[in-house]
C-alpha atoms as a PDB file:
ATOM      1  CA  UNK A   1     121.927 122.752 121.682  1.00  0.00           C
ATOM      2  CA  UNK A   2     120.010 119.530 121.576  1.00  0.00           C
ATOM      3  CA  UNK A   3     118.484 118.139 124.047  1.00  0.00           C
ATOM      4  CA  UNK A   4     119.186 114.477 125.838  1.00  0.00           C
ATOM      5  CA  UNK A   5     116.093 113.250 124.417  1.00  0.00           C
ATOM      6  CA  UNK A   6     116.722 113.914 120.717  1.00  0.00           C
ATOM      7  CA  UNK A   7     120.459 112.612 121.199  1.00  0.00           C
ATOM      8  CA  UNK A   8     119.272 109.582 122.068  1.00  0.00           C
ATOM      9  CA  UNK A   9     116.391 109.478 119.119  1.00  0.00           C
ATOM     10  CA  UNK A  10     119.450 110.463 116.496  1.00  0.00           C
ATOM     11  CA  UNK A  11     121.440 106.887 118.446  1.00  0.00           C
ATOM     12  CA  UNK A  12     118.755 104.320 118.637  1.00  0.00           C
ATOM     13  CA  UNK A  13     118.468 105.704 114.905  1.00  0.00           C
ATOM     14  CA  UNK A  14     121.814 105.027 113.800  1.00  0.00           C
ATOM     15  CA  UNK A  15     122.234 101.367 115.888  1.00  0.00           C
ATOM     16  CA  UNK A  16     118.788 100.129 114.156  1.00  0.00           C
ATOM     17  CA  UNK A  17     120.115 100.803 110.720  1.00  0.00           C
ATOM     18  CA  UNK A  18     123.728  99.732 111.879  1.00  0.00           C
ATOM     19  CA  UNK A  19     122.322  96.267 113.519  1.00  0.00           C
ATOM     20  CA  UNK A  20     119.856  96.107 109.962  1.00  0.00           C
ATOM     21  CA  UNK A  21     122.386  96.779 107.393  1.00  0.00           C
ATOM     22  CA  UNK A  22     122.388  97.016 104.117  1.00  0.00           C
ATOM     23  CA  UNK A  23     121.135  93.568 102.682  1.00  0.00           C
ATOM     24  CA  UNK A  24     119.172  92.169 106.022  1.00  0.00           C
ATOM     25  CA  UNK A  25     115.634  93.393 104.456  1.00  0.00           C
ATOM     26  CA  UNK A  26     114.732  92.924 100.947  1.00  0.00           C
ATOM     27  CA  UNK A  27     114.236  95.709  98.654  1.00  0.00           C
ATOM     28  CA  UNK A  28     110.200  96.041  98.214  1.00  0.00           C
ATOM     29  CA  UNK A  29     110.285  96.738  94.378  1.00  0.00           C
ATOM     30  CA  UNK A  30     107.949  99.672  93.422  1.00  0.00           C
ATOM     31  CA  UNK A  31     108.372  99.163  89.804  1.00  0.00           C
ATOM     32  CA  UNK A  32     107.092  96.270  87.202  1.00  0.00           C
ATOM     33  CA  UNK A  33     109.695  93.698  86.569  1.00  0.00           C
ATOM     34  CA  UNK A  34     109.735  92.739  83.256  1.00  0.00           C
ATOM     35  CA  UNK A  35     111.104  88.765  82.687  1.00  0.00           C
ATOM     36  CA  UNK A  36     114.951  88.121  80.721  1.00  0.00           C
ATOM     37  CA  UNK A  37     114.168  87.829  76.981  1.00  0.00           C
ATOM     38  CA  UNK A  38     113.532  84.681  75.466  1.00  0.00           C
ATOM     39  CA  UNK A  39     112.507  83.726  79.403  1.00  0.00           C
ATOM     40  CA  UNK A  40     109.032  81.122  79.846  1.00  0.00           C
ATOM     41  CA  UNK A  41     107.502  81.132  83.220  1.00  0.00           C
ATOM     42  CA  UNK A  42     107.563  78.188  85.148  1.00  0.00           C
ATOM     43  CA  UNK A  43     104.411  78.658  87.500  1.00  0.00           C
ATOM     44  CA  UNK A  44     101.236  80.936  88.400  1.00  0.00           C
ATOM     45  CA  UNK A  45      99.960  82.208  91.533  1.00  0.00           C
ATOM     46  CA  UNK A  46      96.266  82.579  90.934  1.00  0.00           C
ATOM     47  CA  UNK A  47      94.089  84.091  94.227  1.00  0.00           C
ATOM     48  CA  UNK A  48      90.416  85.176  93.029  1.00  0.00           C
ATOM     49  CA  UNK A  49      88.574  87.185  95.636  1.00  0.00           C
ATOM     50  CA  UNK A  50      85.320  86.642  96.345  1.00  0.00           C
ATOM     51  CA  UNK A  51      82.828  87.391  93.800  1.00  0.00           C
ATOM     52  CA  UNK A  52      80.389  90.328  94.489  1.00  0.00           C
ATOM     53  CA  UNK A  53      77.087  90.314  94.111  1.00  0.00           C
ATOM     54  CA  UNK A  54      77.006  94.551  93.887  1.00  0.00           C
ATOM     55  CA  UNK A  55      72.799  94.223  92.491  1.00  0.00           C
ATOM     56  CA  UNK A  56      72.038  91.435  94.322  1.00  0.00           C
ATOM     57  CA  UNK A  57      70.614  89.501  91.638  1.00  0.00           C
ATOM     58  CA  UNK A  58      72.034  86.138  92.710  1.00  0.00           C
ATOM     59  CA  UNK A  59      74.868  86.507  89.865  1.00  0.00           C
ATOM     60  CA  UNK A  60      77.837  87.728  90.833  1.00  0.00           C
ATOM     61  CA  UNK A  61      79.119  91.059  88.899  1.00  0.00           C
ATOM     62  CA  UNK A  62      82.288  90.413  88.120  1.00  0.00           C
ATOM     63  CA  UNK A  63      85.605  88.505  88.855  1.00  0.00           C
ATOM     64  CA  UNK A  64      88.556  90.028  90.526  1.00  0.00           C
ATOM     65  CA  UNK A  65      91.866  87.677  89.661  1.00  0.00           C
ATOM     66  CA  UNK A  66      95.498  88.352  90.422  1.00  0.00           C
ATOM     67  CA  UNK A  67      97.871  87.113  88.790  1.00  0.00           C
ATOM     68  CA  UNK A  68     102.176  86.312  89.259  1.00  0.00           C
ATOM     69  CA  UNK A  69     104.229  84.644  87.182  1.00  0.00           C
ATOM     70  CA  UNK A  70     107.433  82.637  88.514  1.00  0.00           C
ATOM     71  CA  UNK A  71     110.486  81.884  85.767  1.00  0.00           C
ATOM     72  CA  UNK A  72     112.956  79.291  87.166  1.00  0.00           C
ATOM     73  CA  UNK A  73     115.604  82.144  87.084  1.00  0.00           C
ATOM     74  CA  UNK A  74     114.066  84.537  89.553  1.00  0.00           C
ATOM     75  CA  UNK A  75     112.449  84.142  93.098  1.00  0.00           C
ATOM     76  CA  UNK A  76     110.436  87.917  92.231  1.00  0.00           C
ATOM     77  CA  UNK A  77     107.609  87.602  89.758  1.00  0.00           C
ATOM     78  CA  UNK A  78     108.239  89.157  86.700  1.00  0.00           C
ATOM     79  CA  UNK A  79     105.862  90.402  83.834  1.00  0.00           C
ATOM     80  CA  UNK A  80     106.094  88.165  80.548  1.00  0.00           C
ATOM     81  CA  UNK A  81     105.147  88.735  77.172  1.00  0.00           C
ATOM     82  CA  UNK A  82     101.539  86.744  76.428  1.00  0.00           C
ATOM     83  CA  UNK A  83      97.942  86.690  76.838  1.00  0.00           C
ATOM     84  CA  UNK A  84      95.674  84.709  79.259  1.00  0.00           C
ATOM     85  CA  UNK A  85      92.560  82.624  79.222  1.00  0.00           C
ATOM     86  CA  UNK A  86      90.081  82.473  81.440  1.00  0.00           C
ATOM     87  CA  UNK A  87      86.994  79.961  82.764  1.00  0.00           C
ATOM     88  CA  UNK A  88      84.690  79.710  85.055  1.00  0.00           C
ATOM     89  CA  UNK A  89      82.726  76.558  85.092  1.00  0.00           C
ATOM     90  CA  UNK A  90      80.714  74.919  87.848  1.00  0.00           C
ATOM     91  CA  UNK A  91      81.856  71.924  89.692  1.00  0.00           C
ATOM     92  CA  UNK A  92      81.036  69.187  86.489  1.00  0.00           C
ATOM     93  CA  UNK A  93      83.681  71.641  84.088  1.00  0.00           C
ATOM     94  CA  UNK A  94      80.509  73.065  82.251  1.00  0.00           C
ATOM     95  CA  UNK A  95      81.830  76.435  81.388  1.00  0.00           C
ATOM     96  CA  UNK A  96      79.752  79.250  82.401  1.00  0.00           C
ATOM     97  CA  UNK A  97      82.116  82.041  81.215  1.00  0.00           C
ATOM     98  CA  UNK A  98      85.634  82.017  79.313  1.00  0.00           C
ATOM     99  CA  UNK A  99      87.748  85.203  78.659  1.00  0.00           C
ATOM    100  CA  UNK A 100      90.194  86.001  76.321  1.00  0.00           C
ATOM    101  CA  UNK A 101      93.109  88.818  76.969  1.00  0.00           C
ATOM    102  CA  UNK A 102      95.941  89.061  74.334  1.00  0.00           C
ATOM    103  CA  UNK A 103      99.301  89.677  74.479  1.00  0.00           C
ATOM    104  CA  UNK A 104      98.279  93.329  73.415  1.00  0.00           C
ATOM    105  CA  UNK A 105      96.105  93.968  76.320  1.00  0.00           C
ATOM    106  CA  UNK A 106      98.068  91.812  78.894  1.00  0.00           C
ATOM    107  CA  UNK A 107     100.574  94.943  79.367  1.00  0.00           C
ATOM    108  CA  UNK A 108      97.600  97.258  80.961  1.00  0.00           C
ATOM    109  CA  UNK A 109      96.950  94.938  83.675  1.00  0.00           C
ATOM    110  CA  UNK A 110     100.536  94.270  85.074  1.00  0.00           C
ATOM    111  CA  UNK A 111     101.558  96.955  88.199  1.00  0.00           C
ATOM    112  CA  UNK A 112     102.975  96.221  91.217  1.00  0.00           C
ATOM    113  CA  UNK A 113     100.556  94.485  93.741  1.00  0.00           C
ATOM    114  CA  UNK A 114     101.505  94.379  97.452  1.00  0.00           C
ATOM    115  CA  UNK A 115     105.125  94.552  96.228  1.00  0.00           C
ATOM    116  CA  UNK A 116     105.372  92.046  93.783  1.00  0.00           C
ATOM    117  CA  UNK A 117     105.233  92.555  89.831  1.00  0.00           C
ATOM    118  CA  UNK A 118     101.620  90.831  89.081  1.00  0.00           C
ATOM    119  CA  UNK A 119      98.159  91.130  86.913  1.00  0.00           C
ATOM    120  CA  UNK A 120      94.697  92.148  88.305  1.00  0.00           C
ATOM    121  CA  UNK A 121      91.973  91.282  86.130  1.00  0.00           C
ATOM    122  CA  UNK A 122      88.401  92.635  86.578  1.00  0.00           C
ATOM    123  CA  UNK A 123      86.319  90.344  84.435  1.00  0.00           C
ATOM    124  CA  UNK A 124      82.909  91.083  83.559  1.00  0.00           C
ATOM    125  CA  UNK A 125      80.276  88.298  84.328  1.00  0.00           C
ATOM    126  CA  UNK A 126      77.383  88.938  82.027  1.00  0.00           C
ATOM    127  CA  UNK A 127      73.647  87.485  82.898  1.00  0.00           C
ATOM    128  CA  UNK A 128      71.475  87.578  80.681  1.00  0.00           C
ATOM    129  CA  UNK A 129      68.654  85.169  81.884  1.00  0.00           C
ATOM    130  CA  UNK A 130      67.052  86.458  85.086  1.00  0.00           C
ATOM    131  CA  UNK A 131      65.985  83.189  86.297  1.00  0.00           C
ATOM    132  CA  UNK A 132      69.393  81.634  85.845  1.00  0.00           C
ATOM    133  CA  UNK A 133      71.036  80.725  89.556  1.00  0.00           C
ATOM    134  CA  UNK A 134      74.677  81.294  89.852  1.00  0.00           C
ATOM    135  CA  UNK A 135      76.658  77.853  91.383  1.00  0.00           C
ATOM    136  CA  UNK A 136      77.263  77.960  94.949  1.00  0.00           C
ATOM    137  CA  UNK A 137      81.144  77.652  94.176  1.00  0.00           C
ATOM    138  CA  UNK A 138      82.619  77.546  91.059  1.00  0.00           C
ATOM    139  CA  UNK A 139      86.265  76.540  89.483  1.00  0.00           C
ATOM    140  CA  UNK A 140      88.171  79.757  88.002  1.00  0.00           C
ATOM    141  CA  UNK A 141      90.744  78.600  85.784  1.00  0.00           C
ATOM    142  CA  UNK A 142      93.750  80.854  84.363  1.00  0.00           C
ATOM    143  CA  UNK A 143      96.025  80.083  81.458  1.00  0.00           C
ATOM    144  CA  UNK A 144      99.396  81.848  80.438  1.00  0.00           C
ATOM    145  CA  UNK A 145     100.101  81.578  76.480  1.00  0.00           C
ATOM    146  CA  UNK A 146     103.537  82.632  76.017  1.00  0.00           C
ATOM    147  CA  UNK A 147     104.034  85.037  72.720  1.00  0.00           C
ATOM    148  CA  UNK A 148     107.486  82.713  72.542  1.00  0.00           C
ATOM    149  CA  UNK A 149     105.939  79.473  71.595  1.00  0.00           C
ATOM    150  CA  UNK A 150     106.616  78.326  75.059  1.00  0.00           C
ATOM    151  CA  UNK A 151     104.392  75.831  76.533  1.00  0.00           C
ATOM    152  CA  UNK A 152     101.597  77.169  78.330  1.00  0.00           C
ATOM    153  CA  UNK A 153     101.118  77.303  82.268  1.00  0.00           C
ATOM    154  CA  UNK A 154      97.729  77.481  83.901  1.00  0.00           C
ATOM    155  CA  UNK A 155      95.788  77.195  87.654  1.00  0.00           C
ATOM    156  CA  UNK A 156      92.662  76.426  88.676  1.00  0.00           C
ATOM    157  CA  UNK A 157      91.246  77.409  91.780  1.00  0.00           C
ATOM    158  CA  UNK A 158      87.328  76.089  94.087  1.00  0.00           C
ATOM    159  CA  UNK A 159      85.827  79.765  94.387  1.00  0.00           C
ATOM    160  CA  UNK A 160      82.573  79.802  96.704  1.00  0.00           C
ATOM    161  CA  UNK A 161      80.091  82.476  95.936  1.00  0.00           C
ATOM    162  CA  UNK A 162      77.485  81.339  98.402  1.00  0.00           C
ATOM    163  CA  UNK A 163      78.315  80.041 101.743  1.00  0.00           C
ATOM    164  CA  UNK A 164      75.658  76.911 102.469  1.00  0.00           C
END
């Protein structure tokens, strides 16, 4: 026979999904969502995090970037058929680095990131001169080309590497 205690458990149970119903909370989608066909997006999150210095050489190692794209149609980001570009470049726009990932590649770094459909990009920062110093902060600068001749979208984001 149960007890009191669990009774009560197996209620406030019930009432909490009762009072939340179905609808209140958004589903949390746990797989990629791919974007209608024929689709552009309209706008890019871009977050780098900060750039690690793993040998200590004064050059960071690599650059983490996430990506999400945003279509007009949908509030969710959705994965798109395309490549990106990327740049870093110090505060004057000198480039110090650019990337190139093509539309054949781009489907091996969508997944789902903290819930949302996105891209996470670990690129390699080469250094080949030893007494090169890396820029205290730097711009990183994403582009979207679209595979369906849709214009392209990009972001640019300040990145410090060195706190002064």
């Amino acid at each position: 026979m149960p007890t009191v205690r669990a009774a009560l458990a197996v209620a406030i149970l019930v009432l909490v999904g009762c009072a939340a119903g179905p609808g209140s909370s958004p589903e949390i989608p746990d797989t990629v969502l791919d974007a209608s066909p024929g689709v552009a997006p309209q706008s890019m999150n871009l977050a780098v995090q900060p750039l690690p210095d793993q040998d200590r050489d004064g050059w960071p190692d690599v650059v983490p970037v996430i990506i999400y794209l945003f279509s007009v149609d949908s509030a969710q980001p959705r994965r798109f058929d395309g490549g990106f570009v990327f740049t870093v470049s110090d505060l004057d726009g000198t480039p110090i680095q650019r990337w190139v990932v093509g539309p054949e590649d781009t489907p091996r770094a969508a997944g789902v990131r903290s819930g949302l459909t996105g891209y996470s990009f670990r690129l390699d920062l080469p250094h080949d001169d030893p007494g090169e110093i890396f820029p205290d902060r730097v711009l990183v600068e994403a582009r979207f080309v679209p595979m369906n001749g849709a214009p392209e979208i990009s972001r640019r984001v300040l990145v410090p590497f060195r706190l002064r």
